[in-house]
Protein backbone atom coordinates (compact mmCIF):
# COMPACT_ATOMS: atom_id res chain seq x y z
CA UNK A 1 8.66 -8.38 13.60
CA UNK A 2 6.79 -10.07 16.06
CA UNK A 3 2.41 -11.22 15.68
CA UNK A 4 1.14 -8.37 17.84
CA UNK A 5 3.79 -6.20 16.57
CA UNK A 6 2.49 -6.66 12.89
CA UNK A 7 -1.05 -6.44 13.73
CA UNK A 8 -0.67 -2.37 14.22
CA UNK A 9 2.31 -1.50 11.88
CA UNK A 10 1.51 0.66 9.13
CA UNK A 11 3.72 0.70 6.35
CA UNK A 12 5.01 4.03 3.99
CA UNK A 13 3.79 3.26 0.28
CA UNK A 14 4.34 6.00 -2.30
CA UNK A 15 3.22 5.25 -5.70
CA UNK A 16 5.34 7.34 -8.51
CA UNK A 17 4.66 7.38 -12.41
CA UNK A 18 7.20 6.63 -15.32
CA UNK A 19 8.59 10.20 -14.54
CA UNK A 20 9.16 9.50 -10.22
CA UNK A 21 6.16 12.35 -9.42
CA UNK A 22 4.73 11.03 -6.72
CA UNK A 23 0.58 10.08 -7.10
CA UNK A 24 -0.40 8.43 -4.11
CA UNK A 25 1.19 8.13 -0.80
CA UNK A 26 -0.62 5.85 1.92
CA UNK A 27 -0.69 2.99 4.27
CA UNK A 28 -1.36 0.68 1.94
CA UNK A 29 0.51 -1.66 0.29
CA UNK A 30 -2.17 -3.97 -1.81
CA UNK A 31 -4.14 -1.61 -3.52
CA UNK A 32 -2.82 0.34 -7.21
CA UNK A 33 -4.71 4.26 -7.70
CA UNK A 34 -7.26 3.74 -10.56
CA UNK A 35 -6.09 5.08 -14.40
CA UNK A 36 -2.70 3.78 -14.57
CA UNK A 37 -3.90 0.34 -16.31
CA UNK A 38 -2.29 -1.58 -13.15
CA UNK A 39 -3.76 -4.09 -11.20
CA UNK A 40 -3.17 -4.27 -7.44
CA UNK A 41 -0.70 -7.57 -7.07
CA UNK A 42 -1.66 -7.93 -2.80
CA UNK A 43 -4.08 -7.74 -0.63
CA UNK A 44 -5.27 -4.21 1.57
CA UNK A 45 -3.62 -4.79 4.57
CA UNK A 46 -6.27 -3.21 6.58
CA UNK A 47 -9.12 -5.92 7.23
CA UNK A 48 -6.12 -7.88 8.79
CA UNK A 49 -5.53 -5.26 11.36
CA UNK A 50 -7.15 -5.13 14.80
């Protein structure tokens, strides 16, 4: 994937519990949904977007 390419893709993150039931589905990949005792291991993606 090209620069310019990169700077508008938006990525499919679904976040699923110890069963696989999907909690959270969304663009982004750095960020973990609050209660599950997780911390997020990147960064949000979209302050690097244009």
């Amino acid at each position: 994937m090209n620069s310019e390419d990169a700077r508008h893709y938006l990525p499919h993150v679904v976040f699923v519990d110890h069963n696989n039931k999907i909690i959270e589905q969304s663009n982004e990949p750095g960020l973990v949904p609050d209660g599950y005792g997780l911390e997020a291991s990147g960064l949000p993606i979209a302050p690097f977007q244009e």
